[in-house]
C-alpha atoms as a PDB file:
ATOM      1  CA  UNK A   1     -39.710 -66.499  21.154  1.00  0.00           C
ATOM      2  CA  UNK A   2     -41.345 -63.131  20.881  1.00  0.00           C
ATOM      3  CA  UNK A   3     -42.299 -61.535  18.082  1.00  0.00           C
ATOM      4  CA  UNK A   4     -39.487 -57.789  16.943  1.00  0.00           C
ATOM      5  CA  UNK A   5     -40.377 -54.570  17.941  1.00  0.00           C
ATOM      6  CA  UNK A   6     -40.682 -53.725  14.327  1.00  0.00           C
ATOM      7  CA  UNK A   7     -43.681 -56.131  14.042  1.00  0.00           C
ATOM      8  CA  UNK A   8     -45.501 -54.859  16.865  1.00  0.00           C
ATOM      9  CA  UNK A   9     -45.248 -51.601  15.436  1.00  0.00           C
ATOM     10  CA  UNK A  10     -46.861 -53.111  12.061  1.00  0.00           C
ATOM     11  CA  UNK A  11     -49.426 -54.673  13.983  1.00  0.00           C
ATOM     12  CA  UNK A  12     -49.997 -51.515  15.810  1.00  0.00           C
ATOM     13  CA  UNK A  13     -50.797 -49.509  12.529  1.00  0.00           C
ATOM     14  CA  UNK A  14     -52.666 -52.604  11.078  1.00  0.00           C
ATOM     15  CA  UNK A  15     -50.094 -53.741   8.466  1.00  0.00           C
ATOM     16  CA  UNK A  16     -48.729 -57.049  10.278  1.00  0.00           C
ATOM     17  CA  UNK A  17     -48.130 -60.683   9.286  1.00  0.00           C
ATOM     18  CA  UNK A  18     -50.337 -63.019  10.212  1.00  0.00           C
ATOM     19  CA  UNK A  19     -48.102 -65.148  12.485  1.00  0.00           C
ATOM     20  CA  UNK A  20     -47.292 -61.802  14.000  1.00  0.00           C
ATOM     21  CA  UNK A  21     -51.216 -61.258  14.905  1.00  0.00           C
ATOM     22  CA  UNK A  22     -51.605 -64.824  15.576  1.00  0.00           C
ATOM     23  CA  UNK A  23     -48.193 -64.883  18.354  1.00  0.00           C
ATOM     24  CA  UNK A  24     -49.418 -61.500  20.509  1.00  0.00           C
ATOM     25  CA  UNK A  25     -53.367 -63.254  20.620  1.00  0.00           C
ATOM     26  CA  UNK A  26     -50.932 -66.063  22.330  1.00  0.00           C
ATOM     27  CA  UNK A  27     -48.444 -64.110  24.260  1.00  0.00           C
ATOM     28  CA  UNK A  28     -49.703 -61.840  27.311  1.00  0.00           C
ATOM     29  CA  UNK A  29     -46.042 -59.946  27.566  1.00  0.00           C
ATOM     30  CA  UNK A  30     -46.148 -59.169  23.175  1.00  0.00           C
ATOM     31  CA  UNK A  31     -49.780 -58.096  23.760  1.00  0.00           C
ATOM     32  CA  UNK A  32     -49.152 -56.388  27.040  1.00  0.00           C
ATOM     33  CA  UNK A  33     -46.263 -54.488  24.979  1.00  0.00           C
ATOM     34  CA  UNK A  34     -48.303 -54.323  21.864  1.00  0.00           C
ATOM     35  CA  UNK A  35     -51.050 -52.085  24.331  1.00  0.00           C
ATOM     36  CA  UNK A  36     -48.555 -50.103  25.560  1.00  0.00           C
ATOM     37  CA  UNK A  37     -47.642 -48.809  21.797  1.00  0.00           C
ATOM     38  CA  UNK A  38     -50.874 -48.140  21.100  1.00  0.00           C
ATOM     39  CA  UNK A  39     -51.803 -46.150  24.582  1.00  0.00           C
ATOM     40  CA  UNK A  40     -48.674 -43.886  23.337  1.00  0.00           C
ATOM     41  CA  UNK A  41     -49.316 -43.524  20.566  1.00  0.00           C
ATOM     42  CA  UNK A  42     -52.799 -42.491  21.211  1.00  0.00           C
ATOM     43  CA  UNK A  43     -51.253 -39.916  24.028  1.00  0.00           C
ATOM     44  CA  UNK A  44     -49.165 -38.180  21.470  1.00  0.00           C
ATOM     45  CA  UNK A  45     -52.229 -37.772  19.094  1.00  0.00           C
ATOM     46  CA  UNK A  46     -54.000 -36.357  21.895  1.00  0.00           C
ATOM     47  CA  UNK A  47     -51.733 -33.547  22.375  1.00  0.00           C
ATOM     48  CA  UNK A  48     -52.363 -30.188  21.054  1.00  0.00           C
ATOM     49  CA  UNK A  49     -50.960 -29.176  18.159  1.00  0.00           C
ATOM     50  CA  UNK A  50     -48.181 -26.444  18.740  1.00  0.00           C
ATOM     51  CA  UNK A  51     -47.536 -23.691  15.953  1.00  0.00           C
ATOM     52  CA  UNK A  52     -45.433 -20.859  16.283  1.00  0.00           C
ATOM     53  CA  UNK A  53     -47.779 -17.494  17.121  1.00  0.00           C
ATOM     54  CA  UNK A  54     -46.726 -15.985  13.545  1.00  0.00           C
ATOM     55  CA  UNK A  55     -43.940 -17.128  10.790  1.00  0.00           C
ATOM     56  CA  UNK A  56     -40.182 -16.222  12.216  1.00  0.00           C
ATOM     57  CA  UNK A  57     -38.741 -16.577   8.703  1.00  0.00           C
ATOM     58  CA  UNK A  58     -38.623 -13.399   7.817  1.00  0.00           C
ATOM     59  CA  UNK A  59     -36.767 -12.587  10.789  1.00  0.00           C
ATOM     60  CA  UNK A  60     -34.392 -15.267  10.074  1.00  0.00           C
ATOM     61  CA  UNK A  61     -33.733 -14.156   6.971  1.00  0.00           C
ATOM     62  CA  UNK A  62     -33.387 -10.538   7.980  1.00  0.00           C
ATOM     63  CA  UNK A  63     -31.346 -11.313  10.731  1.00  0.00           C
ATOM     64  CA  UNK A  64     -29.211 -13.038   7.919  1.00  0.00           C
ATOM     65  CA  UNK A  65     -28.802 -10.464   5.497  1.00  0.00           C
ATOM     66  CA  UNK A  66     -27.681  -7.857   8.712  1.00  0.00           C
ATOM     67  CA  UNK A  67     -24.832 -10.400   9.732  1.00  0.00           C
ATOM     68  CA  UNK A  68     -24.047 -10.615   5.563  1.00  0.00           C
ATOM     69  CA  UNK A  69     -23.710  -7.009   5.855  1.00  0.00           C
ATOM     70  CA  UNK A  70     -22.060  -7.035   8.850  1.00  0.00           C
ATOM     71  CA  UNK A  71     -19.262  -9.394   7.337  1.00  0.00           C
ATOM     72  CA  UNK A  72     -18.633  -7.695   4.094  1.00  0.00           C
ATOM     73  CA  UNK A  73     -18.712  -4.368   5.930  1.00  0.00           C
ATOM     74  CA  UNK A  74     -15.681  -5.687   8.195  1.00  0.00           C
ATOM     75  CA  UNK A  75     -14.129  -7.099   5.411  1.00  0.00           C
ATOM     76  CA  UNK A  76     -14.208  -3.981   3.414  1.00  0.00           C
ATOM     77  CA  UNK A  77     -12.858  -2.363   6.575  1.00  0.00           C
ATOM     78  CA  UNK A  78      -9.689  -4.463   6.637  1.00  0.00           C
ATOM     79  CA  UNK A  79      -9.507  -4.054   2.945  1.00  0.00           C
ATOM     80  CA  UNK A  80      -9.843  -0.154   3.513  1.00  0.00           C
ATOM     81  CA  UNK A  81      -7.376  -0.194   5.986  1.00  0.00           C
ATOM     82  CA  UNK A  82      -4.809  -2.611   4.067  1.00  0.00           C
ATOM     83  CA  UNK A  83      -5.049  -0.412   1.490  1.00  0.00           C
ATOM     84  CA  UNK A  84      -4.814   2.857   3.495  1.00  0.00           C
ATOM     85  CA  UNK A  85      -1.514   1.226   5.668  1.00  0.00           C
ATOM     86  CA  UNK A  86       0.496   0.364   1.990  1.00  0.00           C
ATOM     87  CA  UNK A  87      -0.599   4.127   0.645  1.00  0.00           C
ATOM     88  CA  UNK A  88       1.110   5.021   3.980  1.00  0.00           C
ATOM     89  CA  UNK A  89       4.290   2.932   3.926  1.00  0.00           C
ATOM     90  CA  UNK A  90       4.273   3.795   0.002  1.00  0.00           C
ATOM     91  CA  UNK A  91       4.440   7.748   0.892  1.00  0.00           C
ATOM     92  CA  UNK A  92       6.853   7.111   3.749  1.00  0.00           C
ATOM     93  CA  UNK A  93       9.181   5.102   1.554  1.00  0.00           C
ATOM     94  CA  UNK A  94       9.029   7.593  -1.452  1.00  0.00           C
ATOM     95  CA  UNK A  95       9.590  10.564   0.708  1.00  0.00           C
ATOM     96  CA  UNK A  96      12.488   8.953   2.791  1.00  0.00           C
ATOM     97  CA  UNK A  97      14.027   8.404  -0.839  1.00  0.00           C
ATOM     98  CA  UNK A  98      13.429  12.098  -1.532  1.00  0.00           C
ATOM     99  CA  UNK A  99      15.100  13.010   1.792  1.00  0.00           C
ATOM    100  CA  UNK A 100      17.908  11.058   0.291  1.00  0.00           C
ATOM    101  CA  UNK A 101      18.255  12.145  -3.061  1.00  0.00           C
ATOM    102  CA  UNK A 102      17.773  15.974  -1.884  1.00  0.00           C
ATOM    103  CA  UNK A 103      20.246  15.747   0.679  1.00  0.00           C
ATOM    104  CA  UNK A 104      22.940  14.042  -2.128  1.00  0.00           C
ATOM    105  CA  UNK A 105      21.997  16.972  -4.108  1.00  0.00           C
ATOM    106  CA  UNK A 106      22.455  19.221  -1.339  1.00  0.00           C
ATOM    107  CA  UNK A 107      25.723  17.597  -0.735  1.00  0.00           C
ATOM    108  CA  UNK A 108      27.015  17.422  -4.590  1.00  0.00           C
ATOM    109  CA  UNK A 109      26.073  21.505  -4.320  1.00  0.00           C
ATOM    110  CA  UNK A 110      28.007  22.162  -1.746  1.00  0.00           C
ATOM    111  CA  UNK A 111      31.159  20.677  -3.197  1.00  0.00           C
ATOM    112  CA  UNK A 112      30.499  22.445  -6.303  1.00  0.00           C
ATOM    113  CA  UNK A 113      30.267  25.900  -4.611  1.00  0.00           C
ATOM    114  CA  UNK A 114      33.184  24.889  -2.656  1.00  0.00           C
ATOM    115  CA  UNK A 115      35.196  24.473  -6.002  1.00  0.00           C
ATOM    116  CA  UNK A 116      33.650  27.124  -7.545  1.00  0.00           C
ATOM    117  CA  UNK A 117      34.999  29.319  -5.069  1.00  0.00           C
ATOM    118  CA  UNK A 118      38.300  27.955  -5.397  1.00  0.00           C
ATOM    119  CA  UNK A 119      38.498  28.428  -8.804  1.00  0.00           C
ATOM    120  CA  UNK A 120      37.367  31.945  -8.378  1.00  0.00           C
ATOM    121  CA  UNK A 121      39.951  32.211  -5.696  1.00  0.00           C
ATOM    122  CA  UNK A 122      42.416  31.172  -7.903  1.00  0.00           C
ATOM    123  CA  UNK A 123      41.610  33.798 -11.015  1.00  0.00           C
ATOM    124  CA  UNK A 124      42.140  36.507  -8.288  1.00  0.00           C
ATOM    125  CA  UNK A 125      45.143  35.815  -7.400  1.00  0.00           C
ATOM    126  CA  UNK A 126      47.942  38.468  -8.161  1.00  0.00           C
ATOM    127  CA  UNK A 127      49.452  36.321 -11.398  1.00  0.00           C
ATOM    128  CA  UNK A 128      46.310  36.527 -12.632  1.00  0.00           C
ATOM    129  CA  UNK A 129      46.276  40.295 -12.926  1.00  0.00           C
ATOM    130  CA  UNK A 130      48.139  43.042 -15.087  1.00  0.00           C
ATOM    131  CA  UNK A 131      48.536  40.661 -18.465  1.00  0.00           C
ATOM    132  CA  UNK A 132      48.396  41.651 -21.679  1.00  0.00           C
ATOM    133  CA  UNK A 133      46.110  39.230 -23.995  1.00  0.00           C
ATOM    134  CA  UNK A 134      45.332  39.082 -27.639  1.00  0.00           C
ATOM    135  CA  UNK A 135      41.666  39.979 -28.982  1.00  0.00           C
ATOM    136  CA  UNK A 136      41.409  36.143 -29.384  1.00  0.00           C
ATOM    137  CA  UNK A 137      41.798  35.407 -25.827  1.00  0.00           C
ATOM    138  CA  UNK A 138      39.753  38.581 -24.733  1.00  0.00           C
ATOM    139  CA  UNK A 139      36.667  37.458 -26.612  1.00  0.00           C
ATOM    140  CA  UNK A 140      37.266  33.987 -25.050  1.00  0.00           C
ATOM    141  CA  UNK A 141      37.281  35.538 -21.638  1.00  0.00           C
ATOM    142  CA  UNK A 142      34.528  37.613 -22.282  1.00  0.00           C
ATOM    143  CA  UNK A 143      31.847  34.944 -23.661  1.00  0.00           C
ATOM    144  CA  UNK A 144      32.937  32.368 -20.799  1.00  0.00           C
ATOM    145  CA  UNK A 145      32.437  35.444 -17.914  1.00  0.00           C
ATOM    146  CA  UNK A 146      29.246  36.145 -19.698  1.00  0.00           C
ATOM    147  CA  UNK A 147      28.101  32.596 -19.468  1.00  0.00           C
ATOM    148  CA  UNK A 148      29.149  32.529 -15.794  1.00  0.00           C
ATOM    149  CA  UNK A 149      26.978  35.840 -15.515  1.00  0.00           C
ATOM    150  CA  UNK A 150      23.987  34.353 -17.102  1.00  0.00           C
ATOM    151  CA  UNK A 151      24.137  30.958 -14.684  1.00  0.00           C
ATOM    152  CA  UNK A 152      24.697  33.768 -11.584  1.00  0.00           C
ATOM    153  CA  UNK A 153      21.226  35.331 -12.668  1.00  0.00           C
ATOM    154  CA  UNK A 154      19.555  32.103 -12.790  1.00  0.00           C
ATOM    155  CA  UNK A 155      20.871  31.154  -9.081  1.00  0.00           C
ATOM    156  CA  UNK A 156      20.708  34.338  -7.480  1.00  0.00           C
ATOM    157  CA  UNK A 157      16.475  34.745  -7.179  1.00  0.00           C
ATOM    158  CA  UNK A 158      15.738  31.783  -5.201  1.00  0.00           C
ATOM    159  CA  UNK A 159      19.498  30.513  -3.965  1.00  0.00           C
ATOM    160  CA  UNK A 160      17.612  29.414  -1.155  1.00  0.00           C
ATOM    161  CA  UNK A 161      14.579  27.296  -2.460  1.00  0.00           C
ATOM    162  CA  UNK A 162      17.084  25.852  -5.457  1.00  0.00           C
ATOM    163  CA  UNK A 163      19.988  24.677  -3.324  1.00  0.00           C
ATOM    164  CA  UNK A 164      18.984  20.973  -3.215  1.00  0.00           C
ATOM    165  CA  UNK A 165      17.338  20.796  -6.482  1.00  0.00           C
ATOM    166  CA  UNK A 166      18.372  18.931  -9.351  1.00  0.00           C
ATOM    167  CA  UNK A 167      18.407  21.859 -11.567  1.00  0.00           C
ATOM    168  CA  UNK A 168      20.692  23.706  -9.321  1.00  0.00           C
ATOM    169  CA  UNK A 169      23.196  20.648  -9.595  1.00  0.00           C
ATOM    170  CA  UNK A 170      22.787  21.117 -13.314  1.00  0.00           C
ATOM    171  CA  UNK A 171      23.908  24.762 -13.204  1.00  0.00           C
ATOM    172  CA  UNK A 172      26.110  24.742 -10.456  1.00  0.00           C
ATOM    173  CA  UNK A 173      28.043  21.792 -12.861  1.00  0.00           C
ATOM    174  CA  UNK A 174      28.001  24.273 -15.782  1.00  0.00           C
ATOM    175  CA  UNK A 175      29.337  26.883 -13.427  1.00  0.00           C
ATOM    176  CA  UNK A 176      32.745  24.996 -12.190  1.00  0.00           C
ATOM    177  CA  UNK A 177      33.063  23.788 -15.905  1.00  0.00           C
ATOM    178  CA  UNK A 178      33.079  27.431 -16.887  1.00  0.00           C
ATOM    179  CA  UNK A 179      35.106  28.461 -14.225  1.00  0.00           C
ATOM    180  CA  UNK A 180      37.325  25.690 -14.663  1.00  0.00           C
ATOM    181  CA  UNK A 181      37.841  26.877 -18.260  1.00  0.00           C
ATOM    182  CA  UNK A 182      38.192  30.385 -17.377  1.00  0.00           C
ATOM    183  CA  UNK A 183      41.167  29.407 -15.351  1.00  0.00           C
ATOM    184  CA  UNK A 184      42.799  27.703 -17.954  1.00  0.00           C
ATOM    185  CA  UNK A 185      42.457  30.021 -20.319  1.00  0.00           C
ATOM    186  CA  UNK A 186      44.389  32.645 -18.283  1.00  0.00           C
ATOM    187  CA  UNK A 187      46.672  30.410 -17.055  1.00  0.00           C
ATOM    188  CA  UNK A 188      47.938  29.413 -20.476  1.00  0.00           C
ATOM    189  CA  UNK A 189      47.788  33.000 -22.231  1.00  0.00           C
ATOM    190  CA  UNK A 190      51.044  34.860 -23.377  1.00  0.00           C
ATOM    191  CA  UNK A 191      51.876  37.964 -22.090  1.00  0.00           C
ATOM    192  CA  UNK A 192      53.232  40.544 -24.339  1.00  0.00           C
ATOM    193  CA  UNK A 193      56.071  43.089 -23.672  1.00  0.00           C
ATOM    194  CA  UNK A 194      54.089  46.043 -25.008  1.00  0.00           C
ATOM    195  CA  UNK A 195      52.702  46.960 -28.558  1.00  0.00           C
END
């Protein structure tokens, strides 16, 4: 029986057993092996000894830190543009609202000047005219046509700009209220037969 690789190798770099030594002195195919170890071994140490030209390290490492940058450049990209996409959906949600709410307020407008002229209609008409009123009534008139005159002057400047707008619901409410008292007023006065 021959003797393991791993105890010609031992012999080979002088640290083998004895009966190791003593079976390759015996055995022409262990020594022939044995030879062939060392004749390898002794062609690898003649070699010459390769070294890079100069230290690629650094340009490892720089290469590196680029593709670092490179990475948490994209990724602050996609963050930027995350961030820039929900600012944009954000703004086109909130101004579609807007739309909404200004073109309710638009609408509620119109159906208040729509009953305001109704009502107006209605304190023009012919039964309206040619009573006689107490002073009472008179100064009742009065102070509700002067509040009507007051919300006019606040409408009139910018009827245009303030049509949708939440304060022009506001006074265009107070304005049919009035109105709407107005009418009442003169529709449940008593008429006199002369002082």
């Amino acid at each position: 029986m021959h003797v393991t690789l791993e105890a010609l190798l031992a012999l080979r770099d002088g640290a083998a057993e004895a009966a190791a030594a003593d079976h390759v002195a015996a055995c022409p195919e262990c020594a022939a092996e044995l030879e062939r170890l060392c004749a390898m071994r002794d062609a690898l140490r003649a070699l010459p000894r390769l070294a890079p030209e100069r230290d690629a390290w650094p340009l490892v490492q720089a290469a590196a830190a680029v593709e670092r940058g490179r990475r948490r450049l994209a990724r602050a990209g996609w963050m930027a543009a995350g961030v820039a996409a929900a600012v944009s959906l954000l703004a086109g949600v909130r101004g579609t609202i807007e739309a909404v709410q200004e073109m309710r307020v638009a609408r509620e407008v119109r159906s208040l000047v729509a009953e305001s002229q109704r009502l107006e209609q209605t304190l023009r008409s012919p039964d309206a005219a040619g009573r006689v009123v107490d002073g009472r009534t008179v100064g009742t008139i009065v102070n509700l046509e002067d509040r009507i005159a007051v919300i006019d002057s606040r409408l009139a400047p910018k009827r245009d700009e303030i049509l949708a707008s939440q304060e022009a619901l506001k006074l265009w409410h107070e304005r049919v209220r009035l109105l709407d008292a107005l009418v009442a007023v003169q529709s449940t006065r008593e008429s006199y037969v002369g002082l």
